[in-house]
PDB file of N, CA and C in Angstrom:
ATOM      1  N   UNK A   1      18.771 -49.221 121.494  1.00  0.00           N
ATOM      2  CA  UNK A   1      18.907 -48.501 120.263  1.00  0.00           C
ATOM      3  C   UNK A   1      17.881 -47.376 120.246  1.00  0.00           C
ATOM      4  N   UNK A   2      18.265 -46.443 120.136  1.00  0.00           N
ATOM      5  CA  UNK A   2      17.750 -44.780 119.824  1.00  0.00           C
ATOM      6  C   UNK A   2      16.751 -44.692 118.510  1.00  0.00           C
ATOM      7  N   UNK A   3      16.011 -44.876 117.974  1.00  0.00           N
ATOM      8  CA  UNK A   3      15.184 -44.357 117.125  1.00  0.00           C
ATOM      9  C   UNK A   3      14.289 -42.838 116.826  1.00  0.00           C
ATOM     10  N   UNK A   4      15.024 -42.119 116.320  1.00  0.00           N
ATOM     11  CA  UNK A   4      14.497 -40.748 115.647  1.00  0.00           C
ATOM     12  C   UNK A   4      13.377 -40.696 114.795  1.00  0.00           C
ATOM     13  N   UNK A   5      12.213 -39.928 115.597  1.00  0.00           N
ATOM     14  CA  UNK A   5      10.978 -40.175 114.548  1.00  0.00           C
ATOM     15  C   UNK A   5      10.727 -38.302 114.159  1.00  0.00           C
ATOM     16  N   UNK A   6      10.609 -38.282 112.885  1.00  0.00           N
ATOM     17  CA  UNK A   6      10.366 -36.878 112.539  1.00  0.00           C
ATOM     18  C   UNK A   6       8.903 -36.358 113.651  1.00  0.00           C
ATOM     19  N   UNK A   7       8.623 -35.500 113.271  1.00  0.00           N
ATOM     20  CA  UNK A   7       7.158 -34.598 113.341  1.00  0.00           C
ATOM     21  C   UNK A   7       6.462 -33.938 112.414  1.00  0.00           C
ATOM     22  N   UNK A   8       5.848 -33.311 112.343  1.00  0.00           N
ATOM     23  CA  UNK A   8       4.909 -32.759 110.812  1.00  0.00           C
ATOM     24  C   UNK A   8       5.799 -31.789 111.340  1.00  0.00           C
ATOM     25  N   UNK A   9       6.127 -31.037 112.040  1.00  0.00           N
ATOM     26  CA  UNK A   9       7.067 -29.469 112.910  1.00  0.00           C
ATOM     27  C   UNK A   9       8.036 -30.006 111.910  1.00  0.00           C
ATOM     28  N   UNK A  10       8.880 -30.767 111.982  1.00  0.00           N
ATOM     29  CA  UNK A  10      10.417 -31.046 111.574  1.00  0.00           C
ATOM     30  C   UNK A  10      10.107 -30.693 109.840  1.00  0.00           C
ATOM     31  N   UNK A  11       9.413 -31.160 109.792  1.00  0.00           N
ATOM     32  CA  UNK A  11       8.891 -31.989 108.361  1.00  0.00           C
ATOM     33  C   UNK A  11       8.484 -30.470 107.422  1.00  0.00           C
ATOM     34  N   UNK A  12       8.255 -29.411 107.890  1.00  0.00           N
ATOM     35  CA  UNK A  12       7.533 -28.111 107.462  1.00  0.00           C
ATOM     36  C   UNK A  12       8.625 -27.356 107.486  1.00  0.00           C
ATOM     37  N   UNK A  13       9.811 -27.527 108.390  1.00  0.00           N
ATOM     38  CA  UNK A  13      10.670 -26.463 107.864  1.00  0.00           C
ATOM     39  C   UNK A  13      11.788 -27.043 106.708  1.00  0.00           C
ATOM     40  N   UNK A  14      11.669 -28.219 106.349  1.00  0.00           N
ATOM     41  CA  UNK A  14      12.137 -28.683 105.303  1.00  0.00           C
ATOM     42  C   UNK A  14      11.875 -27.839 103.989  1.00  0.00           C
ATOM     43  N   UNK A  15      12.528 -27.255 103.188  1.00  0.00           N
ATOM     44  CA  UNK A  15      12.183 -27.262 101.821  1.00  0.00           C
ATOM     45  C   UNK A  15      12.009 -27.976 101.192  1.00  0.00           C
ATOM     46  N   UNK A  16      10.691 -28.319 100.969  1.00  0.00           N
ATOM     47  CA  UNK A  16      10.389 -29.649  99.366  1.00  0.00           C
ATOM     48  C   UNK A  16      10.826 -29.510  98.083  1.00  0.00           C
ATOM     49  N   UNK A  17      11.026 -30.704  97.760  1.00  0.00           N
ATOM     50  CA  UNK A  17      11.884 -30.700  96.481  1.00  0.00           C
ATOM     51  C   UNK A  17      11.232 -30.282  95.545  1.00  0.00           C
ATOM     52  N   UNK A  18      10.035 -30.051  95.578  1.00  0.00           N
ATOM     53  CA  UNK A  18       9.446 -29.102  94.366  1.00  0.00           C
ATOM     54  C   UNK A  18       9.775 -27.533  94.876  1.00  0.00           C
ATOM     55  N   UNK A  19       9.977 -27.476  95.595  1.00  0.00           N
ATOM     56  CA  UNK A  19      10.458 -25.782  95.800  1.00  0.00           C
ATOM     57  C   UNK A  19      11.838 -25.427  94.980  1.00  0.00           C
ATOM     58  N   UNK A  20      11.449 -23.880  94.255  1.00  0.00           N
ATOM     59  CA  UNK A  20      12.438 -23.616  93.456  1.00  0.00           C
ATOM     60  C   UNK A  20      14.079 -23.167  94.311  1.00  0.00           C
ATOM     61  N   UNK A  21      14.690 -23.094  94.038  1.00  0.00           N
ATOM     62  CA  UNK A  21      15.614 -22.651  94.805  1.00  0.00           C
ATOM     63  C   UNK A  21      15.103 -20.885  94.677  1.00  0.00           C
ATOM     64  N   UNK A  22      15.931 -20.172  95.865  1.00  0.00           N
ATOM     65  CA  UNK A  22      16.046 -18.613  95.200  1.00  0.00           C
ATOM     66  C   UNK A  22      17.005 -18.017  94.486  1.00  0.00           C
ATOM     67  N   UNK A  23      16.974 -17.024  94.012  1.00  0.00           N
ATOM     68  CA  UNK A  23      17.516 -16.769  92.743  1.00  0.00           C
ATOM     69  C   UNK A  23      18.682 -17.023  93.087  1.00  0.00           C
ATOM     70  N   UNK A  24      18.912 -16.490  94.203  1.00  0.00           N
ATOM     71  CA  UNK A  24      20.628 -15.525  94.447  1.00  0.00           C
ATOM     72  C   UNK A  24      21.625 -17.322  94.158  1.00  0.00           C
ATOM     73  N   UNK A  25      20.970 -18.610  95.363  1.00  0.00           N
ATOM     74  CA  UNK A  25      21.522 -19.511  95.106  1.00  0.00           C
ATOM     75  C   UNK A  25      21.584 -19.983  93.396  1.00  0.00           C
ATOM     76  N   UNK A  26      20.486 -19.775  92.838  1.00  0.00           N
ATOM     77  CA  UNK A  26      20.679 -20.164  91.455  1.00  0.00           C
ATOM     78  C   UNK A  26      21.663 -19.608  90.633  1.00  0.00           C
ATOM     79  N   UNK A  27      21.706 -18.635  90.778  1.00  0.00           N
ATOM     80  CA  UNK A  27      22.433 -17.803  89.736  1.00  0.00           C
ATOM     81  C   UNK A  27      24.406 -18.245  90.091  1.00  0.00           C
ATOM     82  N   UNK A  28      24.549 -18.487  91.796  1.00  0.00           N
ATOM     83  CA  UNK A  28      26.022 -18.576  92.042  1.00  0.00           C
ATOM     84  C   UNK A  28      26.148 -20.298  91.050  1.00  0.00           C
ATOM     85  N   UNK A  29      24.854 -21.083  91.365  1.00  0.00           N
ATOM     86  CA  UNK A  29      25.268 -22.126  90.640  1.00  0.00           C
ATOM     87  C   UNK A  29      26.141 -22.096  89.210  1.00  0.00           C
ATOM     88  N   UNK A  30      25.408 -20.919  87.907  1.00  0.00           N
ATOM     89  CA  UNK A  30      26.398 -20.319  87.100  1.00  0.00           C
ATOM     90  C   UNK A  30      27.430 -20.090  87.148  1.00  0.00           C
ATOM     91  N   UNK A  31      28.272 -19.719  88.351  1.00  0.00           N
ATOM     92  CA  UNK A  31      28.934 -18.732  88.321  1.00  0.00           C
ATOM     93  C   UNK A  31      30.822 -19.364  87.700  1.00  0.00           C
ATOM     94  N   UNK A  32      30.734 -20.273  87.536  1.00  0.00           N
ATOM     95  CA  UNK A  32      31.768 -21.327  87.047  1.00  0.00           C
ATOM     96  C   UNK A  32      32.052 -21.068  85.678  1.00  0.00           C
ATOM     97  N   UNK A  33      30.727 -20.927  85.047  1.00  0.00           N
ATOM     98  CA  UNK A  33      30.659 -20.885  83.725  1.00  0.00           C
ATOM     99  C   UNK A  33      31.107 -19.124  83.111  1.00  0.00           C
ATOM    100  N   UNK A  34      30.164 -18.316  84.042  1.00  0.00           N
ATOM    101  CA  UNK A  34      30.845 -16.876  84.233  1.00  0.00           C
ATOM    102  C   UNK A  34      32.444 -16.375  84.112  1.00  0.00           C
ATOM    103  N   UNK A  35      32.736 -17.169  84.948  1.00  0.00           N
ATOM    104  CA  UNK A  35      34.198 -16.967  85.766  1.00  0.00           C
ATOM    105  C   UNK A  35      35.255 -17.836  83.910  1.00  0.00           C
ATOM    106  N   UNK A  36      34.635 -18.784  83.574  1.00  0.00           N
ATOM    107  CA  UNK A  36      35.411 -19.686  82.557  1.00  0.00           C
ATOM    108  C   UNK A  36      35.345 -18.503  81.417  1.00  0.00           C
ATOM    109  N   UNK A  37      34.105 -18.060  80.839  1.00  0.00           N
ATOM    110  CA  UNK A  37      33.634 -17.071  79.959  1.00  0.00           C
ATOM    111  C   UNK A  37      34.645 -15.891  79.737  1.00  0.00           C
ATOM    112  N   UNK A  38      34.280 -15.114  81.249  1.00  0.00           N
ATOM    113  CA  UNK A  38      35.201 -13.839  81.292  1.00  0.00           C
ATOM    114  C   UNK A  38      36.527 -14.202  81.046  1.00  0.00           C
ATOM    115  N   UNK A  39      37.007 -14.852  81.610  1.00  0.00           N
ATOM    116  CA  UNK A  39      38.572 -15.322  81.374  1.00  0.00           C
ATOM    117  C   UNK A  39      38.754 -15.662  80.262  1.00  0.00           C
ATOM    118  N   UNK A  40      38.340 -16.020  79.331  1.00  0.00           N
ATOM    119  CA  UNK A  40      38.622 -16.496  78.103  1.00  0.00           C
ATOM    120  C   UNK A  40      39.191 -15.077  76.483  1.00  0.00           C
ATOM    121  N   UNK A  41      40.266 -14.943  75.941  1.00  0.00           N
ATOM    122  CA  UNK A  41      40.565 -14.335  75.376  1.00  0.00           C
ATOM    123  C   UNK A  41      39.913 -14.137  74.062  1.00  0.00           C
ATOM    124  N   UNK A  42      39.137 -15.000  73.258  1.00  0.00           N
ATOM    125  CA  UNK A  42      38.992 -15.242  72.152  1.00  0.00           C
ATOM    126  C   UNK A  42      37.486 -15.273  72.276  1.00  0.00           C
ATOM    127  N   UNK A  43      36.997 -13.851  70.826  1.00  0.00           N
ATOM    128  CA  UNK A  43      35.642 -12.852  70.947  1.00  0.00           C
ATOM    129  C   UNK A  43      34.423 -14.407  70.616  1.00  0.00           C
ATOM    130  N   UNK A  44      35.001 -15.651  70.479  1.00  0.00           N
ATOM    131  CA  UNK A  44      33.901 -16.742  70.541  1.00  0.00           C
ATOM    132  C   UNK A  44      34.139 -17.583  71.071  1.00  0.00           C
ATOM    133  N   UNK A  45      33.772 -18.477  71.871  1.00  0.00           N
ATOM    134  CA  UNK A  45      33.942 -19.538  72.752  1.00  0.00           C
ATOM    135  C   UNK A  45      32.694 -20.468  72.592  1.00  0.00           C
ATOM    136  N   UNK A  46      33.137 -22.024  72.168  1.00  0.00           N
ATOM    137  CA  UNK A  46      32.452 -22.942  71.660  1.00  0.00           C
ATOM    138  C   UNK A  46      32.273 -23.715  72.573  1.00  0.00           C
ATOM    139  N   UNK A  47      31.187 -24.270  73.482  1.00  0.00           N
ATOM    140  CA  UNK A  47      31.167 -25.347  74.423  1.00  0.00           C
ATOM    141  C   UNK A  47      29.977 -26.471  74.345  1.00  0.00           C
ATOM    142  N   UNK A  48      30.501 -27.631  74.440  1.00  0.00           N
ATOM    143  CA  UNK A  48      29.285 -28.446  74.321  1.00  0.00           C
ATOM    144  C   UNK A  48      28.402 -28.573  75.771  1.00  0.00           C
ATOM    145  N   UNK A  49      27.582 -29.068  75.528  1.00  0.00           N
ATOM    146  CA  UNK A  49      26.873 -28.929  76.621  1.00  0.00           C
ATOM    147  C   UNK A  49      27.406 -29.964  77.662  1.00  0.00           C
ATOM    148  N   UNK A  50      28.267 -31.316  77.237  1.00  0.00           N
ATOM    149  CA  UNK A  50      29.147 -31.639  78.462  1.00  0.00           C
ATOM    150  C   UNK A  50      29.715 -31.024  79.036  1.00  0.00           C
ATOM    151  N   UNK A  51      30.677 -30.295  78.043  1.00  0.00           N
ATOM    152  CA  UNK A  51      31.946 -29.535  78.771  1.00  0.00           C
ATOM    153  C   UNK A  51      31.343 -28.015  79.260  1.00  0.00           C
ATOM    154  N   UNK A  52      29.996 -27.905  79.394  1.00  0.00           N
ATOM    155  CA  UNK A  52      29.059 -26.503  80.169  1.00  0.00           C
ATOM    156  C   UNK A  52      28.605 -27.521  81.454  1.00  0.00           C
ATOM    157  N   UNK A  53      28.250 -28.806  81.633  1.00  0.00           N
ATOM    158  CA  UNK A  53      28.129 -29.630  82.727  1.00  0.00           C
ATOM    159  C   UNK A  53      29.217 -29.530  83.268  1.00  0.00           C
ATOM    160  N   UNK A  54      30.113 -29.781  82.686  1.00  0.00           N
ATOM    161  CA  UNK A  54      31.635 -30.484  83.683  1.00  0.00           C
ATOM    162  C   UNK A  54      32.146 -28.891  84.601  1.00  0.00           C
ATOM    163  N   UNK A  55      31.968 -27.745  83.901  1.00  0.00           N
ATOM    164  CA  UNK A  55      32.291 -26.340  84.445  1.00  0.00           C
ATOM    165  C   UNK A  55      31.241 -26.315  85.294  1.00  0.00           C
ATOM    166  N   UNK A  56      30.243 -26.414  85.520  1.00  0.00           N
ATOM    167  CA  UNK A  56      29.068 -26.343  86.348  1.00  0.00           C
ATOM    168  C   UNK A  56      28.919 -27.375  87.355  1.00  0.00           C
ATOM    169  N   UNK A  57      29.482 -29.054  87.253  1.00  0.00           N
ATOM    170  CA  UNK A  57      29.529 -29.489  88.165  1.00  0.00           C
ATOM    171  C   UNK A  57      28.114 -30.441  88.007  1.00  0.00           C
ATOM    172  N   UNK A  58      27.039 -29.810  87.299  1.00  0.00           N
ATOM    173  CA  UNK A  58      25.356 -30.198  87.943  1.00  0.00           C
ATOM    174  C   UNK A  58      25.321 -30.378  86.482  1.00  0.00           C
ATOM    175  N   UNK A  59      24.012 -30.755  85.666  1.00  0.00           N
ATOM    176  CA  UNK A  59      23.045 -31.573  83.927  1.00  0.00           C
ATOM    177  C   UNK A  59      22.552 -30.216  84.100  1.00  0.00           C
ATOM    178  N   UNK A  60      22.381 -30.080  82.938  1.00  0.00           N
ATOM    179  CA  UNK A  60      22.108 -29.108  82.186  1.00  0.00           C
ATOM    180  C   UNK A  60      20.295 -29.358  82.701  1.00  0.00           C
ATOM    181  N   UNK A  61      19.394 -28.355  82.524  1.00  0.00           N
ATOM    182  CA  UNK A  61      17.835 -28.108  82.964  1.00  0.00           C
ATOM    183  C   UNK A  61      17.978 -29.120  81.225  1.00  0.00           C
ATOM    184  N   UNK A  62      16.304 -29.875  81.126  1.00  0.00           N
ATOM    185  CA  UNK A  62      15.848 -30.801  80.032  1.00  0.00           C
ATOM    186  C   UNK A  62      15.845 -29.927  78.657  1.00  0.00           C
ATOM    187  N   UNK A  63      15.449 -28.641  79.165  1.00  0.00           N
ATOM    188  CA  UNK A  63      14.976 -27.956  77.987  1.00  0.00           C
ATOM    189  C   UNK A  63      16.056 -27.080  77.531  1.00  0.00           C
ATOM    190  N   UNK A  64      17.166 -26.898  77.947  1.00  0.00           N
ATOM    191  CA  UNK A  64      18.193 -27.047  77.194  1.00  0.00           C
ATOM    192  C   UNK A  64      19.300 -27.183  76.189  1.00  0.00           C
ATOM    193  N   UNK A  65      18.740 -28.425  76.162  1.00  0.00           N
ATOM    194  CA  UNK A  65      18.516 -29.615  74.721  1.00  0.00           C
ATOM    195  C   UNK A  65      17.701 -29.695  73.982  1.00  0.00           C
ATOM    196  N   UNK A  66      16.162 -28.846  74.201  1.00  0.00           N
ATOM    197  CA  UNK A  66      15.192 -28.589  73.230  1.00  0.00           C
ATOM    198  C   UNK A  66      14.981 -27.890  72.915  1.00  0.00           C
ATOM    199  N   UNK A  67      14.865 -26.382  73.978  1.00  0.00           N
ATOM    200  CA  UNK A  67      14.692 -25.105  73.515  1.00  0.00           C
ATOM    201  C   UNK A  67      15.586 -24.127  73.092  1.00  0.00           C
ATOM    202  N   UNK A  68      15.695 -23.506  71.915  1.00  0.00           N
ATOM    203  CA  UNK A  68      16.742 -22.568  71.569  1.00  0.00           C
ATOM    204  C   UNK A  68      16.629 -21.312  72.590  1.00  0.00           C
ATOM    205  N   UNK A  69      14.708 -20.964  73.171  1.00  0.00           N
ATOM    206  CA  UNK A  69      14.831 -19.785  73.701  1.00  0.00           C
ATOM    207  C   UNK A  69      15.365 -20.275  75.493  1.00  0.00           C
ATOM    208  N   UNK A  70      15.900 -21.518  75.752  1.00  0.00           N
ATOM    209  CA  UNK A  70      16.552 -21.456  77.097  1.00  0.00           C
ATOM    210  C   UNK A  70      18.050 -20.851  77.183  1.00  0.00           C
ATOM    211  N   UNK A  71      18.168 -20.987  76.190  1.00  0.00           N
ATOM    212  CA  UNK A  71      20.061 -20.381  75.359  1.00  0.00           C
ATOM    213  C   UNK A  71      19.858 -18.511  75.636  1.00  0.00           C
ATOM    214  N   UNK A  72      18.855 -18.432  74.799  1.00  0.00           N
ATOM    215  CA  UNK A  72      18.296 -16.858  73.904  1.00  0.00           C
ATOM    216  C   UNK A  72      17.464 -16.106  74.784  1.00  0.00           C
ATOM    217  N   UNK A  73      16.929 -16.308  75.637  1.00  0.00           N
ATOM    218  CA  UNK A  73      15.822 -15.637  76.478  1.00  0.00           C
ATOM    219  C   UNK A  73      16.535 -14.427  77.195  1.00  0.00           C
ATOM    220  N   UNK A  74      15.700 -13.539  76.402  1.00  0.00           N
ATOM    221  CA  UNK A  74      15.909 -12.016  76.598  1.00  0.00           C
ATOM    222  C   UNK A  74      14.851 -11.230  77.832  1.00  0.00           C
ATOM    223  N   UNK A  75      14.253 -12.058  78.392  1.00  0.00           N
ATOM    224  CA  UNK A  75      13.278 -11.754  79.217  1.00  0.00           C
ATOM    225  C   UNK A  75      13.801 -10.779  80.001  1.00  0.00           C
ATOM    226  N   UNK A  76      12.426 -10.266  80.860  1.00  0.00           N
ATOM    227  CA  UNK A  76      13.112  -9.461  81.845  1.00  0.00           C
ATOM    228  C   UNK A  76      12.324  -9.472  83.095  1.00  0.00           C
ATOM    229  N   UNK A  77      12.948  -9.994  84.145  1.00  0.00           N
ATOM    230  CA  UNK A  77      14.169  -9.903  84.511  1.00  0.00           C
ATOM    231  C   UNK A  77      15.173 -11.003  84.023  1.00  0.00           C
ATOM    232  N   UNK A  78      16.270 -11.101  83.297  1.00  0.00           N
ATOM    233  CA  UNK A  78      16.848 -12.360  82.430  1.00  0.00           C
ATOM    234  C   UNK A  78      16.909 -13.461  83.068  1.00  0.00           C
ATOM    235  N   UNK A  79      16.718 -14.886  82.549  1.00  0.00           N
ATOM    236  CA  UNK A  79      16.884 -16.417  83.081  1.00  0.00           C
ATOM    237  C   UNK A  79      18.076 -16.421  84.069  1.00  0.00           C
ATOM    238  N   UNK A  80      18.129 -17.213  85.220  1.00  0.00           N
ATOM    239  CA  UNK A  80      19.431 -17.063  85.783  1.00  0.00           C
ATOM    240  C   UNK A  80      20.466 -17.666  85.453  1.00  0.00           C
ATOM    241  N   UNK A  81      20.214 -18.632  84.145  1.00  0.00           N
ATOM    242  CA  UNK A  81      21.172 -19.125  83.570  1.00  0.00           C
ATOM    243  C   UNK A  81      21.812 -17.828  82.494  1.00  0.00           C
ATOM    244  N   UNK A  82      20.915 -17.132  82.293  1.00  0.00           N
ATOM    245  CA  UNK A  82      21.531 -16.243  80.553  1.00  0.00           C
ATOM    246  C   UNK A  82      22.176 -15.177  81.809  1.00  0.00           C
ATOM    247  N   UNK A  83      21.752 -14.940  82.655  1.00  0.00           N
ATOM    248  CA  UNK A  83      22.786 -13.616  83.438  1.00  0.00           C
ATOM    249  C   UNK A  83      24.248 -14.343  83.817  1.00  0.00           C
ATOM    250  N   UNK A  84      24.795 -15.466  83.475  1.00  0.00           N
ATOM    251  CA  UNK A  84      26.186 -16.290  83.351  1.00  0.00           C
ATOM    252  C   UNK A  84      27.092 -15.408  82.525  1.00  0.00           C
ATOM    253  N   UNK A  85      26.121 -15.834  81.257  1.00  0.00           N
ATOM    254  CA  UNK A  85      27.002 -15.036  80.186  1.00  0.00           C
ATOM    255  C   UNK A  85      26.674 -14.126  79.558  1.00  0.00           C
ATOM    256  N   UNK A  86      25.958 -12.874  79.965  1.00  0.00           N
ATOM    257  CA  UNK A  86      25.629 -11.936  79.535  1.00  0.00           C
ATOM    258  C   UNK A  86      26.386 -10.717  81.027  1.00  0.00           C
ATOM    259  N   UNK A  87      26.383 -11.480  82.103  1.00  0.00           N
ATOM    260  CA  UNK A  87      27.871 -10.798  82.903  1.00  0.00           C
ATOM    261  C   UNK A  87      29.090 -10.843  82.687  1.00  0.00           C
ATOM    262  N   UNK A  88      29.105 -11.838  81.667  1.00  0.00           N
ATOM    263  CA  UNK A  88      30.376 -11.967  80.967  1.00  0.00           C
ATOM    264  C   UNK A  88      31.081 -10.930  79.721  1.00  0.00           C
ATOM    265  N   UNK A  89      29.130 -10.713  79.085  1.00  0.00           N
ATOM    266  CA  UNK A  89      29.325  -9.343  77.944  1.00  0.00           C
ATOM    267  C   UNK A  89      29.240 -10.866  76.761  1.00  0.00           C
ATOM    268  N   UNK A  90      28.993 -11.704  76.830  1.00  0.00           N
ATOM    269  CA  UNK A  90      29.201 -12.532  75.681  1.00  0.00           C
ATOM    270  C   UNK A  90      26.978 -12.667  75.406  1.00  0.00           C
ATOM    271  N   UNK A  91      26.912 -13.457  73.960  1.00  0.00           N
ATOM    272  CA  UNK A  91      25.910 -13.572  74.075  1.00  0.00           C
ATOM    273  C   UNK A  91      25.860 -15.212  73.672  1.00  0.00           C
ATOM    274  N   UNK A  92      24.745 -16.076  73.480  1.00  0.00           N
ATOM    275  CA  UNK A  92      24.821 -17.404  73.355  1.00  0.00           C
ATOM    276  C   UNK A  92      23.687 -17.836  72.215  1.00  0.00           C
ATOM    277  N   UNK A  93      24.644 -18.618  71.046  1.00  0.00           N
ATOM    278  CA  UNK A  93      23.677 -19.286  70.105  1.00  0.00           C
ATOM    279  C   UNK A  93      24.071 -20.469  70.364  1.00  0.00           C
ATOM    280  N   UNK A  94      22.847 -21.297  70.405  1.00  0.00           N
ATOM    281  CA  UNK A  94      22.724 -22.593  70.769  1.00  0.00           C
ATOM    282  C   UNK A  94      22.920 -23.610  69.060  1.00  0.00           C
ATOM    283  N   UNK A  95      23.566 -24.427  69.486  1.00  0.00           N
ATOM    284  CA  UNK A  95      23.541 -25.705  67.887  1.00  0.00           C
ATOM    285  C   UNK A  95      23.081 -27.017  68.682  1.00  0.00           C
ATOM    286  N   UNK A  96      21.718 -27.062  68.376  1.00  0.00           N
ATOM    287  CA  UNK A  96      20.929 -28.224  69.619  1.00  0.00           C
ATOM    288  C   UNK A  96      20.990 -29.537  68.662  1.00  0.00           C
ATOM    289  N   UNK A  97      21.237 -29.258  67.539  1.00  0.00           N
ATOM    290  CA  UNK A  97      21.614 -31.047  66.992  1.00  0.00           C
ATOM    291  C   UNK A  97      23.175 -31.493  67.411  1.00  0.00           C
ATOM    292  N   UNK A  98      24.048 -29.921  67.584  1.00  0.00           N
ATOM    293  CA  UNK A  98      25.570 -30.863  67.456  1.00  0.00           C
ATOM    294  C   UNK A  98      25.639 -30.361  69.234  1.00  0.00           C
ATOM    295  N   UNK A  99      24.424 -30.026  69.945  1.00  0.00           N
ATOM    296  CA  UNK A  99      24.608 -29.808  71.480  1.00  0.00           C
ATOM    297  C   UNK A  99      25.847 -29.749  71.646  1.00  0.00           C
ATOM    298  N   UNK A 100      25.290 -27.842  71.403  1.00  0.00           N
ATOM    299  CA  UNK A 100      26.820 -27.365  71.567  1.00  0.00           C
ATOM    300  C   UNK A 100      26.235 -25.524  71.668  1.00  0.00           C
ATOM    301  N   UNK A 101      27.188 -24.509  72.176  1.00  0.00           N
ATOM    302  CA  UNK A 101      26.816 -23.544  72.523  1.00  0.00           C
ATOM    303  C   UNK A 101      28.040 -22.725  71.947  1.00  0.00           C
ATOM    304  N   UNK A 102      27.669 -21.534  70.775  1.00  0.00           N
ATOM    305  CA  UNK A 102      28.692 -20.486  70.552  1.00  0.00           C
ATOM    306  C   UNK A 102      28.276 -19.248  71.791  1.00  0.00           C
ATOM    307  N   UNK A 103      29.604 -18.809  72.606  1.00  0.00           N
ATOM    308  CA  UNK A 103      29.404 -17.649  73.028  1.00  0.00           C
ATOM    309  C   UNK A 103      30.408 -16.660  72.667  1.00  0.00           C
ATOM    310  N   UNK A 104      29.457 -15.435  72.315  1.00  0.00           N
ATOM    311  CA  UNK A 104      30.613 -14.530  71.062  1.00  0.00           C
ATOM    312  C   UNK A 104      30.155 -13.225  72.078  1.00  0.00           C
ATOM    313  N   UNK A 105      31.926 -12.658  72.126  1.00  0.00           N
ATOM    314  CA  UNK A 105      31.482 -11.265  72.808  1.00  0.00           C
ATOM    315  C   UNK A 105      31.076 -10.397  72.228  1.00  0.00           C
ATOM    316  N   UNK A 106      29.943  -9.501  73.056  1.00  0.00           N
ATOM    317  CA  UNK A 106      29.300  -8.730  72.415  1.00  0.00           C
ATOM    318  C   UNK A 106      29.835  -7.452  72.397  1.00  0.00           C
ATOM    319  N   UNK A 107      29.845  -6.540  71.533  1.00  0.00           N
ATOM    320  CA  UNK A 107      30.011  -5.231  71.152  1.00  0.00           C
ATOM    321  C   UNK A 107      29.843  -4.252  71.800  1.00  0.00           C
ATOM    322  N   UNK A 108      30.537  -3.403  72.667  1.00  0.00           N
ATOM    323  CA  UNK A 108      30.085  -2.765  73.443  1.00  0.00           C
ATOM    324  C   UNK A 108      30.390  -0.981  72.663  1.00  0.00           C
ATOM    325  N   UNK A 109      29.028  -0.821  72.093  1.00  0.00           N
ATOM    326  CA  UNK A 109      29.188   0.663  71.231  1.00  0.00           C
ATOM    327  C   UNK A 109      29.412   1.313  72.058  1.00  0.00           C
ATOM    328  N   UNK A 110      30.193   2.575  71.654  1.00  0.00           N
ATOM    329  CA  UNK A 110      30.464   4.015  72.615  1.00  0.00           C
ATOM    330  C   UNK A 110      30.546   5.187  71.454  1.00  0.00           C
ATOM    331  N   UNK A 111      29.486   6.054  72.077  1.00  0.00           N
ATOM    332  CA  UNK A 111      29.491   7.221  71.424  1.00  0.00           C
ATOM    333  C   UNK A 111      30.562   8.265  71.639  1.00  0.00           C
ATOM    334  N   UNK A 112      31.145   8.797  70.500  1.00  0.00           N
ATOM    335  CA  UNK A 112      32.284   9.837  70.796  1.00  0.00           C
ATOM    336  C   UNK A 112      31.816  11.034  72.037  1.00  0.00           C
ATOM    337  N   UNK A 113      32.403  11.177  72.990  1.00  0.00           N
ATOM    338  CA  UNK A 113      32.106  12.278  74.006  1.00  0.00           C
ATOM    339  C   UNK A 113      32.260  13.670  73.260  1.00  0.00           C
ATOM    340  N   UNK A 114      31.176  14.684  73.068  1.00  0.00           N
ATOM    341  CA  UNK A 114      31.471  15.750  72.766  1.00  0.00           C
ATOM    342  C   UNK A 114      31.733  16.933  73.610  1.00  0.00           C
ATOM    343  N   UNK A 115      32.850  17.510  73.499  1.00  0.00           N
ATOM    344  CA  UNK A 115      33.654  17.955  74.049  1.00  0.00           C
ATOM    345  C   UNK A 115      33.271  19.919  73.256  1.00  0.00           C
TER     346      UNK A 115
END
């Protein structure tokens, strides 16, 4: 019988599980929810945070469920969760007692071209 023993070598090109992912993978993780968003006809779309799991596949991050600004974060460069649905053109208010998410499309002003 064959027995495989690592090395500290093997062991270093591992990514540890405290390592963040990079963005680009993070953000395709969204991209379910994107793709559900855009497609959707109607200027509000109501989802609980199961049925934002079940489109995603993966649990929602902890804070989530606690923080309104994980929904709302306007930061910059934006969360890679809020660039989901803000590529969508929608924006997201969170209802963290009935854990649940309105996304309402946003307004896209245009100034008359003067001619």
């Amino acid at each position: 019988m064959t027995r495989l023993v690592s090395t500290a070598a093997d062991q270093s090109e591992r990514p540890s599980a405290a390592e963040p992912l990079p963005a680009q993978v993070q953000i395709f993780a969204y991209r379910p929810l994107l793709k559900y968003l855009d497609q959707r006809f109607a200027d509000t779309v109501v989802l609980t945070f199961t049925q934002i799991e079940d489109l995603l596949g993966f649990a929602l991050a902890a804070e989530a469920s606690m923080q309104e600004t994980w929904w709302t974060d306007g930061g910059e460069p934006p969360s890679v969760q809020s660039a989901a649905w803000t590529k969508a053109q929608r924006s997201a208010v969170p209802n963290l007692r009935a854990r649940s998410v309105a996304f309402s499309r946003v307004v896209v002003s245009r100034t008359p071209s003067r001619t």
